[in-house]
N, C-alpha and C. Protein backbone atom coordinates (compact mmCIF):
# COMPACT_ATOMS: atom_id res chain seq x y z
N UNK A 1 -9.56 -9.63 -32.57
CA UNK A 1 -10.91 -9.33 -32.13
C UNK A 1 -11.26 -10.10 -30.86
N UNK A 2 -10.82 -11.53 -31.07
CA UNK A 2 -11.30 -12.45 -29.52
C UNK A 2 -10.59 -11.62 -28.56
N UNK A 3 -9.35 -11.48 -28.87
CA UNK A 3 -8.52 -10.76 -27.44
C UNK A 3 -8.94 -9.73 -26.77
N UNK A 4 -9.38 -9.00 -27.60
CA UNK A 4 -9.96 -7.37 -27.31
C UNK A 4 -10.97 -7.96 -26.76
N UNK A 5 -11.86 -9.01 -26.65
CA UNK A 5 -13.19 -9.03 -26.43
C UNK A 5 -13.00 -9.76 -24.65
N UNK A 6 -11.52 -10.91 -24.90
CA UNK A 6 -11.21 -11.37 -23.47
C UNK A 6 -10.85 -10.32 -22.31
N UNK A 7 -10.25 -9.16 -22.54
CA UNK A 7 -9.72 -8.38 -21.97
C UNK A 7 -10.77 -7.33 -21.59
N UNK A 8 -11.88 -6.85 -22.64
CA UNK A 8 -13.19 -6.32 -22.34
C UNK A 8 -14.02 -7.16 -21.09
N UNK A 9 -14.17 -8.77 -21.20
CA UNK A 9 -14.45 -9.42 -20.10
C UNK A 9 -13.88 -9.48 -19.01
N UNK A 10 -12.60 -9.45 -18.88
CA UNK A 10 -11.77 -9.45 -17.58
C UNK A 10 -11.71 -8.13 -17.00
N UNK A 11 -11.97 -6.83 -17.77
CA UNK A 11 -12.06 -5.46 -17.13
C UNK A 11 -13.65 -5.52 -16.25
N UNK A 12 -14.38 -6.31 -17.23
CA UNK A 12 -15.97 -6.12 -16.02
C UNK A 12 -15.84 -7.00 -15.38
N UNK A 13 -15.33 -8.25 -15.40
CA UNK A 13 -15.02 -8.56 -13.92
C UNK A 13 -14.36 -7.97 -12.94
N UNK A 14 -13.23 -7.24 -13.11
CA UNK A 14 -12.28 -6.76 -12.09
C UNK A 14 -13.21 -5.39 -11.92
N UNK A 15 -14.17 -5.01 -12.24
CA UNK A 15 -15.27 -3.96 -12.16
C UNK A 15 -15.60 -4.73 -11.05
N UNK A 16 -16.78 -5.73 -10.80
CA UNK A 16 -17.76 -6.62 -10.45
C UNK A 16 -16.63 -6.96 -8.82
N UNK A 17 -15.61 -7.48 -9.33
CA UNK A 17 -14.74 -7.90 -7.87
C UNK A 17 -14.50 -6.41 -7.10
N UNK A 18 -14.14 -5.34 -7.67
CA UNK A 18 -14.14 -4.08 -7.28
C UNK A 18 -15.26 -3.73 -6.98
N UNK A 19 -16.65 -3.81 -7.15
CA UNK A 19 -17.73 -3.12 -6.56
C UNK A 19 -17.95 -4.03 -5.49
N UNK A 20 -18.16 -5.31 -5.76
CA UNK A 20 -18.25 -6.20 -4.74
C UNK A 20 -17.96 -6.13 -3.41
N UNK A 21 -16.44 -6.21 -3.53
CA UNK A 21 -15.67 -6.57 -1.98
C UNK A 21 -14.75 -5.11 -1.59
N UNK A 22 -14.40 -4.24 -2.78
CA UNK A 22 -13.38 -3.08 -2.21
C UNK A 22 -14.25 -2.39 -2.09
N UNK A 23 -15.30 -1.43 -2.72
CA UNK A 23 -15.90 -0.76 -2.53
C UNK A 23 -16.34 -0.46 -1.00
N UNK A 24 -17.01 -1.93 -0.52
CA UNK A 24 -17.73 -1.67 0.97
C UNK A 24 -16.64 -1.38 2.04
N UNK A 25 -15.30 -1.41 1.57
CA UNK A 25 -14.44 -1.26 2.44
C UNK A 25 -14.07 -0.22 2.41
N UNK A 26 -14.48 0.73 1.61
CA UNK A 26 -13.81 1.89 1.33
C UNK A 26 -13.78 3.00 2.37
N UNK A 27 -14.51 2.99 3.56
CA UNK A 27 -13.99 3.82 4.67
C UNK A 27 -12.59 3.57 5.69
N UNK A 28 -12.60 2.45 5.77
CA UNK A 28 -11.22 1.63 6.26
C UNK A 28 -10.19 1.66 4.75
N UNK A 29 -10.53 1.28 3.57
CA UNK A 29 -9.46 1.88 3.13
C UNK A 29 -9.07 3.38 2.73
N UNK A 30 -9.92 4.29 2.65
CA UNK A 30 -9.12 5.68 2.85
C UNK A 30 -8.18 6.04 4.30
N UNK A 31 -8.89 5.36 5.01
CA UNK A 31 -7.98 5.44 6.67
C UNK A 31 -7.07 5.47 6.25
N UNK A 32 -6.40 3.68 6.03
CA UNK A 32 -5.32 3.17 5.45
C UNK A 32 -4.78 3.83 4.26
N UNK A 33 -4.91 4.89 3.82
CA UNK A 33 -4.22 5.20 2.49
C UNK A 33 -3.74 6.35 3.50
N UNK A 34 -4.78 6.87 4.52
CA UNK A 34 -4.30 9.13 4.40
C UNK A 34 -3.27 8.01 5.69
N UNK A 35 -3.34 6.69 6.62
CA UNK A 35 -1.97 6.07 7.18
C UNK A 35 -1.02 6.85 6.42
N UNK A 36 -1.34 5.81 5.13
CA UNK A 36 0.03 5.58 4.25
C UNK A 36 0.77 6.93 4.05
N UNK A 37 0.17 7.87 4.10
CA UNK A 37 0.31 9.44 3.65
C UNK A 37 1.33 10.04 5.00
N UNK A 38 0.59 9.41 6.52
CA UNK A 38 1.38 9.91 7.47
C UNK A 38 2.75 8.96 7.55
N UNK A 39 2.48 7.58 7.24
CA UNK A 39 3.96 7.00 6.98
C UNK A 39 4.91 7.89 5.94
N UNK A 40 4.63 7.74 5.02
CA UNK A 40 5.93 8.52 4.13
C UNK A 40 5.87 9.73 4.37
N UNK A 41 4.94 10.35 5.07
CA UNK A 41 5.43 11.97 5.16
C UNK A 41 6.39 11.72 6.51
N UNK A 42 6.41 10.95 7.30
CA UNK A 42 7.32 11.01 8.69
C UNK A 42 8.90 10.12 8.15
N UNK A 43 9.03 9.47 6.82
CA UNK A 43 9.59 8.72 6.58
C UNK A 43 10.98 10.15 6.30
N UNK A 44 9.61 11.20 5.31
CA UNK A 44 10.50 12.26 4.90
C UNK A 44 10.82 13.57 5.70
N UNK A 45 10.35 13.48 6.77
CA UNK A 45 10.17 14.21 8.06
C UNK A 45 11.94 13.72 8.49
N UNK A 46 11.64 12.29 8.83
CA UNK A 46 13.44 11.80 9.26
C UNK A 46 14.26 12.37 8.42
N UNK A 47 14.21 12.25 6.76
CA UNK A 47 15.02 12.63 6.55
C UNK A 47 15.50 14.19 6.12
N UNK A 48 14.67 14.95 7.00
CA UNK A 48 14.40 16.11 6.75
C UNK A 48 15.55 17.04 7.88
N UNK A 49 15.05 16.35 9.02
CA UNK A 49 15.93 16.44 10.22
C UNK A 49 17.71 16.29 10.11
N UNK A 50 17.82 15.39 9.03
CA UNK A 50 19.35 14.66 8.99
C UNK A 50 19.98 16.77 8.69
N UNK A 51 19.85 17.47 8.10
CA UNK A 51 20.53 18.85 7.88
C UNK A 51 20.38 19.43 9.44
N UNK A 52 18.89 19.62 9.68
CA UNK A 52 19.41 20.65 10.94
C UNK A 52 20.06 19.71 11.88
N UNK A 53 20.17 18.95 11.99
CA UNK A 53 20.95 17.98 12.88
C UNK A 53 22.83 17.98 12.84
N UNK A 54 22.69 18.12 11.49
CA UNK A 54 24.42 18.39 11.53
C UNK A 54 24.32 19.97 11.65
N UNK A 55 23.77 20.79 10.85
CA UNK A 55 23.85 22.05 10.83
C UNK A 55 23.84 22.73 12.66
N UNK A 56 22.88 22.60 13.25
CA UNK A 56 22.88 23.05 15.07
C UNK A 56 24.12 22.43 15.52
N UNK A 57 24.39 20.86 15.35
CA UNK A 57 24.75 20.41 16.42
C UNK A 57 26.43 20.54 16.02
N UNK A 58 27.01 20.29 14.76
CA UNK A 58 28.36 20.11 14.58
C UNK A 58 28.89 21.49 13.78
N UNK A 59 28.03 22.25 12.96
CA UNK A 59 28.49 23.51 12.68
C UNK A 59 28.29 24.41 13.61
N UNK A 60 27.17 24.99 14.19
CA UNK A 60 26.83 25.81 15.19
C UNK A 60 27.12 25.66 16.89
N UNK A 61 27.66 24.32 16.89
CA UNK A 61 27.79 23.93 18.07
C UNK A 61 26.69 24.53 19.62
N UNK A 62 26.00 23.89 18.79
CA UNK A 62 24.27 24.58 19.66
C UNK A 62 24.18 23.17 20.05
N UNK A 63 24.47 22.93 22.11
CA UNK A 63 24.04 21.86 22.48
C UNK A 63 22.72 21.90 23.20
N UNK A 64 22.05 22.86 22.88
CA UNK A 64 20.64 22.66 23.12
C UNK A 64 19.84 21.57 22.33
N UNK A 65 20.20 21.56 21.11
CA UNK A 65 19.96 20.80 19.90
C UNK A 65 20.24 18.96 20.14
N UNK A 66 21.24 19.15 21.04
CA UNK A 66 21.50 17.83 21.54
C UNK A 66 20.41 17.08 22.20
N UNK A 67 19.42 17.75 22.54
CA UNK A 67 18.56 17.42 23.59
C UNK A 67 17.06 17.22 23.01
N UNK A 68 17.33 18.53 21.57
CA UNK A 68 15.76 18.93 20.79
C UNK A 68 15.70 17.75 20.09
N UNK A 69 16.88 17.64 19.33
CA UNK A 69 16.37 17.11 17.74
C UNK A 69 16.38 15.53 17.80
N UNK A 70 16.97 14.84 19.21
CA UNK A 70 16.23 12.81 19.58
C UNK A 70 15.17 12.74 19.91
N UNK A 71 14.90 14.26 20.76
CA UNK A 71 13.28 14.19 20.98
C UNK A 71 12.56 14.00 19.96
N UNK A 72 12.46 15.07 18.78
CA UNK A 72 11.92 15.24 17.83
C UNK A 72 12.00 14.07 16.91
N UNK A 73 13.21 13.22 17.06
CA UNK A 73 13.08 11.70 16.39
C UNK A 73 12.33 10.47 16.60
N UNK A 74 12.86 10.96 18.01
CA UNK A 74 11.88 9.74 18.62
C UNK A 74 9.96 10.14 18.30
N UNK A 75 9.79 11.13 18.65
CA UNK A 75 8.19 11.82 18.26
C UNK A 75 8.19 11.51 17.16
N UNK A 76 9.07 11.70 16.09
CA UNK A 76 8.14 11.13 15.14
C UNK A 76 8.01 9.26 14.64
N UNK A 77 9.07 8.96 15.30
CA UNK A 77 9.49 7.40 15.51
C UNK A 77 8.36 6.77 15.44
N UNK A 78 7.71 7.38 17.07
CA UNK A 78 6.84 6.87 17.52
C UNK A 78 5.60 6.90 16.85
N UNK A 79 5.16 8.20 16.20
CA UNK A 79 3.93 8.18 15.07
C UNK A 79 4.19 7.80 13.93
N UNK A 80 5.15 7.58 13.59
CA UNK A 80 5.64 6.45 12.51
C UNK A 80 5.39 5.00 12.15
N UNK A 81 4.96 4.93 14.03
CA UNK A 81 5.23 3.36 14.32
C UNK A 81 3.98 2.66 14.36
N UNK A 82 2.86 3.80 15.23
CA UNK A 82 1.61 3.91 15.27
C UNK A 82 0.61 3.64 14.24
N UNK A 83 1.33 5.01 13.14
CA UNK A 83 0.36 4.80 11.69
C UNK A 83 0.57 3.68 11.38
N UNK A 84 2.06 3.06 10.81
CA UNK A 84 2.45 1.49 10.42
C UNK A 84 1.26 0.49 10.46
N UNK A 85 1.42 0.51 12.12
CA UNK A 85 0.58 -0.66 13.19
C UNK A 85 -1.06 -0.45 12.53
N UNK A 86 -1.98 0.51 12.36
CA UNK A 86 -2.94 0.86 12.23
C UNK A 86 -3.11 0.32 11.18
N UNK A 87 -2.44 1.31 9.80
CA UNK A 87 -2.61 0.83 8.45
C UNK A 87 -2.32 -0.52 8.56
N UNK A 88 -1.36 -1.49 8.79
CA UNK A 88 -1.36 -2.52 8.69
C UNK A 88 -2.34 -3.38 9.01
N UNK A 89 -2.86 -2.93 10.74
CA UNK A 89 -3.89 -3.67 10.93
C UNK A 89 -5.39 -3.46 10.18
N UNK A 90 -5.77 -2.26 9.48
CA UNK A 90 -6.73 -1.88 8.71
C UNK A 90 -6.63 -2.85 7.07
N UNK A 91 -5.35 -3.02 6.60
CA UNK A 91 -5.43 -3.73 5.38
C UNK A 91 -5.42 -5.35 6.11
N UNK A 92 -5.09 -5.73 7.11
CA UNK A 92 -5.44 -7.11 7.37
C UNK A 92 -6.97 -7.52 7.70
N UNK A 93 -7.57 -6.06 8.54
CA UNK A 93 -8.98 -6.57 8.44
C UNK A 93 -9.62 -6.69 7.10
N UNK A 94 -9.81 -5.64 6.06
CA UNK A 94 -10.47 -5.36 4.46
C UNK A 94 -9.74 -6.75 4.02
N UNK A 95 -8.77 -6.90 3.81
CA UNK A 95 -8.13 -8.41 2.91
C UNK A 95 -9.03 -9.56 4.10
N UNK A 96 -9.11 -9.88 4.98
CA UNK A 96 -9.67 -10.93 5.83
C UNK A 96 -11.34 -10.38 5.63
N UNK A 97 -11.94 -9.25 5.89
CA UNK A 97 -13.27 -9.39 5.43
C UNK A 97 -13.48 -10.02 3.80
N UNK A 98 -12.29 -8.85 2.63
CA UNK A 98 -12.51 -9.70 1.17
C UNK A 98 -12.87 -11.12 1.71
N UNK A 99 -11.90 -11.75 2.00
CA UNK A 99 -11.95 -13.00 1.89
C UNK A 99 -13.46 -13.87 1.85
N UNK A 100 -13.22 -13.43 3.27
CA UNK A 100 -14.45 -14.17 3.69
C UNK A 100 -15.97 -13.80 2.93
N UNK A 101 -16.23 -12.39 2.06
CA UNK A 101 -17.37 -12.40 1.91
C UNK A 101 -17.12 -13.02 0.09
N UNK A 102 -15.49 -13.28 -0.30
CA UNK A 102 -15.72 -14.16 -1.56
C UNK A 102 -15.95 -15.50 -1.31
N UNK A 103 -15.56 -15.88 -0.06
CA UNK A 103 -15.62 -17.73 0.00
C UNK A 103 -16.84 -17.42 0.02
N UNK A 104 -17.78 -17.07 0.81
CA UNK A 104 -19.38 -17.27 1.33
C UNK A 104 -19.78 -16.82 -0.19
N UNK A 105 -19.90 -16.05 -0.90
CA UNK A 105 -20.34 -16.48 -2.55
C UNK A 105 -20.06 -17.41 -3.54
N UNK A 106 -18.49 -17.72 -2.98
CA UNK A 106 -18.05 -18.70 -4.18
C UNK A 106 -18.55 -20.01 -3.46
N UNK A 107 -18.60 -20.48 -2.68
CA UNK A 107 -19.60 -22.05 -1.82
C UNK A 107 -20.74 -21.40 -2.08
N UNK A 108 -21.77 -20.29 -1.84
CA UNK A 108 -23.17 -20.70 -2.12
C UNK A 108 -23.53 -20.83 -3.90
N UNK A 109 -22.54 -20.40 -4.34
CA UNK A 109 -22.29 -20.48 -6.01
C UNK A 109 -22.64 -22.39 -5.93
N UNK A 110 -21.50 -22.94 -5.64
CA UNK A 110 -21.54 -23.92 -5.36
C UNK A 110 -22.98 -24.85 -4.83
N UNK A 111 -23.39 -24.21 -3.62
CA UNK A 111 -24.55 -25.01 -3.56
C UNK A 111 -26.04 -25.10 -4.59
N UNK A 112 -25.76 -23.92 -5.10
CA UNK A 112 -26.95 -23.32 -5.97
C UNK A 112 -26.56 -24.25 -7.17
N UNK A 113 -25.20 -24.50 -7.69
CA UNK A 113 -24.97 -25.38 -9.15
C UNK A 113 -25.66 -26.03 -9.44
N UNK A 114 -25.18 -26.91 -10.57
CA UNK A 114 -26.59 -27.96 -11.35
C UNK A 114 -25.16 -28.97 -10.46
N UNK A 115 -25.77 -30.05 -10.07
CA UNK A 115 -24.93 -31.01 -9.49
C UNK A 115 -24.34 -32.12 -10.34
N UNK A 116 -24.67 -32.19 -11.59
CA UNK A 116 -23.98 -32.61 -12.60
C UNK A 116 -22.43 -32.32 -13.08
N UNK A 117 -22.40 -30.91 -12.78
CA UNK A 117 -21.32 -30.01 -13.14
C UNK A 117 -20.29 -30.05 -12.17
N UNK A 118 -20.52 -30.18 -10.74
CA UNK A 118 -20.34 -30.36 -9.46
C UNK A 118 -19.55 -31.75 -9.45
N UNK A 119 -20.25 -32.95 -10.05
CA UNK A 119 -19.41 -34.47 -9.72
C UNK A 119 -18.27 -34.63 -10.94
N UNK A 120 -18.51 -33.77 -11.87
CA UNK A 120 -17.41 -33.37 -12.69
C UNK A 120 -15.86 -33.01 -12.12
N UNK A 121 -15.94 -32.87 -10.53
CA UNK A 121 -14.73 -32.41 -10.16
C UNK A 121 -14.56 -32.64 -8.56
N UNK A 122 -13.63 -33.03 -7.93
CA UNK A 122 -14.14 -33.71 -6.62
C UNK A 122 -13.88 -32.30 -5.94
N UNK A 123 -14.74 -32.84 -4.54
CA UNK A 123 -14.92 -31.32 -3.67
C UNK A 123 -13.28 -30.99 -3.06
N UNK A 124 -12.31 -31.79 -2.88
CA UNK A 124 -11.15 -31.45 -2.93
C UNK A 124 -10.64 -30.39 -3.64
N UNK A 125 -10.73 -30.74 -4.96
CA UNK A 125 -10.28 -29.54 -6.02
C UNK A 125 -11.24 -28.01 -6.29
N UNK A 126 -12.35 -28.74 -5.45
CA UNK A 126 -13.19 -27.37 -5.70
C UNK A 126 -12.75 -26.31 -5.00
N UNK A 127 -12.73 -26.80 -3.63
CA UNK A 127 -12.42 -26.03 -2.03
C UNK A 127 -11.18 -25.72 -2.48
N UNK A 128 -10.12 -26.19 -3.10
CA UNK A 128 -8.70 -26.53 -3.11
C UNK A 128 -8.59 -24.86 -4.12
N UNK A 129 -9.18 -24.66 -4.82
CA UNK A 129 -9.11 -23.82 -6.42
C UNK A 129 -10.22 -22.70 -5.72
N UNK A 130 -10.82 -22.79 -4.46
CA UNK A 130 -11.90 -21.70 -4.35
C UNK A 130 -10.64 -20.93 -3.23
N UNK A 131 -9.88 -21.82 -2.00
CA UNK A 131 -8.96 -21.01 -1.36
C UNK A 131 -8.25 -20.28 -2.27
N UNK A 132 -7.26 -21.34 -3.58
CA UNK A 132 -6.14 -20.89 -4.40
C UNK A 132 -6.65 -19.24 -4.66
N UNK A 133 -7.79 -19.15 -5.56
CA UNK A 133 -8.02 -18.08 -6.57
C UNK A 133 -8.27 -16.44 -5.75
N UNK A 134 -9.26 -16.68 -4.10
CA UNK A 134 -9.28 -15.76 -3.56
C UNK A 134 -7.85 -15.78 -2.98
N UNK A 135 -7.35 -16.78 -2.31
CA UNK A 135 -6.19 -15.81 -1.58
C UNK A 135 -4.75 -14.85 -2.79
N UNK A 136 -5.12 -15.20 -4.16
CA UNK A 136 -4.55 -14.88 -5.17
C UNK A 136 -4.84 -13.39 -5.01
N UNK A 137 -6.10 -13.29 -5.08
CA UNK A 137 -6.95 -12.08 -5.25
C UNK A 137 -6.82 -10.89 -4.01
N UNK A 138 -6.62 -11.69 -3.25
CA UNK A 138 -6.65 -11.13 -1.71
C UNK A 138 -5.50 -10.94 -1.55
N UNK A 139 -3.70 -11.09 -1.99
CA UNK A 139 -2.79 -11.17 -1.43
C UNK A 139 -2.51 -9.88 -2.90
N UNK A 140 -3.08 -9.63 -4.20
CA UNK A 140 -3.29 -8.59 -4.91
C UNK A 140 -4.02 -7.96 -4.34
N UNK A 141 -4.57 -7.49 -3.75
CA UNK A 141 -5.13 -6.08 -3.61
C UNK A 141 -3.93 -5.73 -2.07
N UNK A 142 -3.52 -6.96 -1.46
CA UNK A 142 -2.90 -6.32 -0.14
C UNK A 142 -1.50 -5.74 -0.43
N UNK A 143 -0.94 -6.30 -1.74
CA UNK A 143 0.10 -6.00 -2.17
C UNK A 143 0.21 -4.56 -2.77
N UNK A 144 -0.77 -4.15 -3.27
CA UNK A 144 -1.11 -3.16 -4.18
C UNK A 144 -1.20 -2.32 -3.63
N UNK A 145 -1.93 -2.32 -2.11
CA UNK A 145 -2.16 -1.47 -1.49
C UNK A 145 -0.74 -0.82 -0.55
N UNK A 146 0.14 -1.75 0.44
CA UNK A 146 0.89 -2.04 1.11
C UNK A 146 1.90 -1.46 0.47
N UNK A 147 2.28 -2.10 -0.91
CA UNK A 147 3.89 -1.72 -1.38
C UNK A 147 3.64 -1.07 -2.47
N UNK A 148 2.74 -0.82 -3.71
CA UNK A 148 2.49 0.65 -4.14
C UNK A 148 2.27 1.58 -3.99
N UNK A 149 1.38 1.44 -3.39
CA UNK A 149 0.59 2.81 -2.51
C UNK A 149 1.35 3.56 -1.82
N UNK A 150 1.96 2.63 -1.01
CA UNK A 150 2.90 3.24 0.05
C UNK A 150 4.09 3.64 -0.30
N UNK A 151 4.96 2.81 -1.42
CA UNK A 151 6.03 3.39 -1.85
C UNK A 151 5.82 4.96 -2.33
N UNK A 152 4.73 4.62 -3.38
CA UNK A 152 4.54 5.82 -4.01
C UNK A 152 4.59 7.26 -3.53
N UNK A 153 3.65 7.30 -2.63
CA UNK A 153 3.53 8.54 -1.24
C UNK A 153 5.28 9.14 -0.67
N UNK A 154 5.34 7.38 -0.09
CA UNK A 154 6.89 7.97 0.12
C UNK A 154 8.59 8.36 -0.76
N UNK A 155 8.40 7.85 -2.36
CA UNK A 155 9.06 8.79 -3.43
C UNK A 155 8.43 9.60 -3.32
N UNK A 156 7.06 10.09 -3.34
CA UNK A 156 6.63 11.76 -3.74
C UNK A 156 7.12 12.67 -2.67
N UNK A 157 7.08 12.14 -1.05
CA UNK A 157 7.35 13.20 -0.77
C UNK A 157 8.85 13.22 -0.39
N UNK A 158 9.62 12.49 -0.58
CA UNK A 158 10.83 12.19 -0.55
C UNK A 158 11.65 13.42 -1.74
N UNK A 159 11.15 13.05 -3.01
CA UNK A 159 11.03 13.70 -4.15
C UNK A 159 11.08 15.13 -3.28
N UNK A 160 9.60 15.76 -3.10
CA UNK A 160 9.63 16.93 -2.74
C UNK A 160 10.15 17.34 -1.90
N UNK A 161 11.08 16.77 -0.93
CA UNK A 161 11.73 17.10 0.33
C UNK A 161 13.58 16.97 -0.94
N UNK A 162 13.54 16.66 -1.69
CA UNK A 162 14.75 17.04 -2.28
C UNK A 162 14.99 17.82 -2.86
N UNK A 163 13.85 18.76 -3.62
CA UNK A 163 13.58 20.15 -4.53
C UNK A 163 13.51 20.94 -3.25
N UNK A 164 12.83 20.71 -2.49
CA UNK A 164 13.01 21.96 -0.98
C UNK A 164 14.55 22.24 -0.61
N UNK A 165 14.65 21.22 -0.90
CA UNK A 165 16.21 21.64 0.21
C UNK A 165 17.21 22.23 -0.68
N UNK A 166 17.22 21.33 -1.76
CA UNK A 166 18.57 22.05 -2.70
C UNK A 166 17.70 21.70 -4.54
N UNK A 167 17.13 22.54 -4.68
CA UNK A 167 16.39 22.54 -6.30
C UNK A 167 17.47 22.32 -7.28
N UNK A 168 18.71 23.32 -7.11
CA UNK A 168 19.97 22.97 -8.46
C UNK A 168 20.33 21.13 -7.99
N UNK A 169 20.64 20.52 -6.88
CA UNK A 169 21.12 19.28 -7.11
C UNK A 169 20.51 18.39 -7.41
N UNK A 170 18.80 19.25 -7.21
CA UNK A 170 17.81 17.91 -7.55
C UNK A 170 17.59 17.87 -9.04
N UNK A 171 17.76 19.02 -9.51
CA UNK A 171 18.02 19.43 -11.32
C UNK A 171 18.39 18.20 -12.09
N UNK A 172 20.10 18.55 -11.13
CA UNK A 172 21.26 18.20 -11.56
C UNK A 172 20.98 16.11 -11.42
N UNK A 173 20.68 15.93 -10.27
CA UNK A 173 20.55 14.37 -10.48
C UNK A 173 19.12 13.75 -11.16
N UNK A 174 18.23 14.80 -11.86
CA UNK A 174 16.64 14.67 -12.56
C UNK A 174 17.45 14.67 -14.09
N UNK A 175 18.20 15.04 -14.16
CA UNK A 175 18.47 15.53 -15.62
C UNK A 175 19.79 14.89 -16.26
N UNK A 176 20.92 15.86 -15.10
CA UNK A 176 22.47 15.00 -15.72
C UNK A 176 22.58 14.01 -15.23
N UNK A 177 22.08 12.78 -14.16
CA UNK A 177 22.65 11.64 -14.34
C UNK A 177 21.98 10.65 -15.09
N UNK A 178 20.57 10.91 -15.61
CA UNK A 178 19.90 9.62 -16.72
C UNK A 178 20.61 10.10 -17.83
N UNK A 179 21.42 11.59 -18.43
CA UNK A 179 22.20 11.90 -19.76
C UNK A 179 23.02 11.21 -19.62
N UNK A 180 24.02 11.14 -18.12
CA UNK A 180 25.27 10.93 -18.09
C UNK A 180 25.17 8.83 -17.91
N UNK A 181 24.44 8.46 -17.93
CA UNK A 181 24.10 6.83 -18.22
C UNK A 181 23.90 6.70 -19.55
């Protein structure tokens, strides 16, 4: 019963930290997510290219293709590189605003205390445990965002760029190789 009741408390906090500090960010982070969307779709764009690339250039011996398809790499290289830079710099601003608008609550928390409670613990360990806990907090949501988010997008469409191209081998490695383990 206590547990259920600790875990009921820690969901309305992570409510309370979520309305708080992600919420107001939430126009900069959809940016950063439909980023994340143009990263792994160009991730699967490259590897989309790897067929007509052998197919024009070494079966068909089409050296026009020689000329199309670095262009077409580099183009998407380059908006590859762009979104990266953006999204990245969009989750460094939202994690650096978090921050800053939890320190400025967690110190006026602080000044507002009963000061009894306060000499209970020197301002070393206070400041020391107020950096620790946000940059905890702050280096979770950048993580979450950065390397889930983003992975995710790019298995899905990775995923779907392997049923496009050949559906029986994507069957075949969805099905017979977790049997064949």
């Amino acid at each position: 019963m206590q547990k259920k009741s600790i875990l009921k408390e820690d969901w309305s906090r992570l409510k309370r930290v979520a309305r708080e500090y992600i919420v107001p960010e939430k126009k900069n982070l959809i940016i950063s997510i439909v980023l994340m969307m143009v990263i792994a779709g160009t991730t699967s764009v490259h590897a989309w290219l790897v067929k007509p690339a052998l197919d024009s250039v070494f079966v068909k011996q089409d050296a026009s293709m020689l000329l199309i398809i670095p262009i077409a790499i580099l183009a998407i290289t380059v908006i590859k590189g762009f979104a990266t830079y953006f999204q990245l710099l969009l989750m460094s601003l939202i994690t650096m605003r978090m921050a800053v608008n939890m320190r400025k609550d967690l110190y006026s928390h602080y000044v507002y205390s009963d000061i009894a409670v306060l000499h209970k613990s020197s301002s070393g360990n206070m400041i020391t445990s107020v950096i620790n806990d946000i940059n905890g907090l702050v280096g979770l949501v950048s993580t979450l965002a950065n390397g889930f988010i983003k992975q995710f997008f790019t298995l899905f469409f990775l995923i779907a760029l392997m049923f496009y191209q050949s559906p029986e081998l994507s069957l075949v490695a969805f099905v017979g190789f977790p049997l064949a383990a």
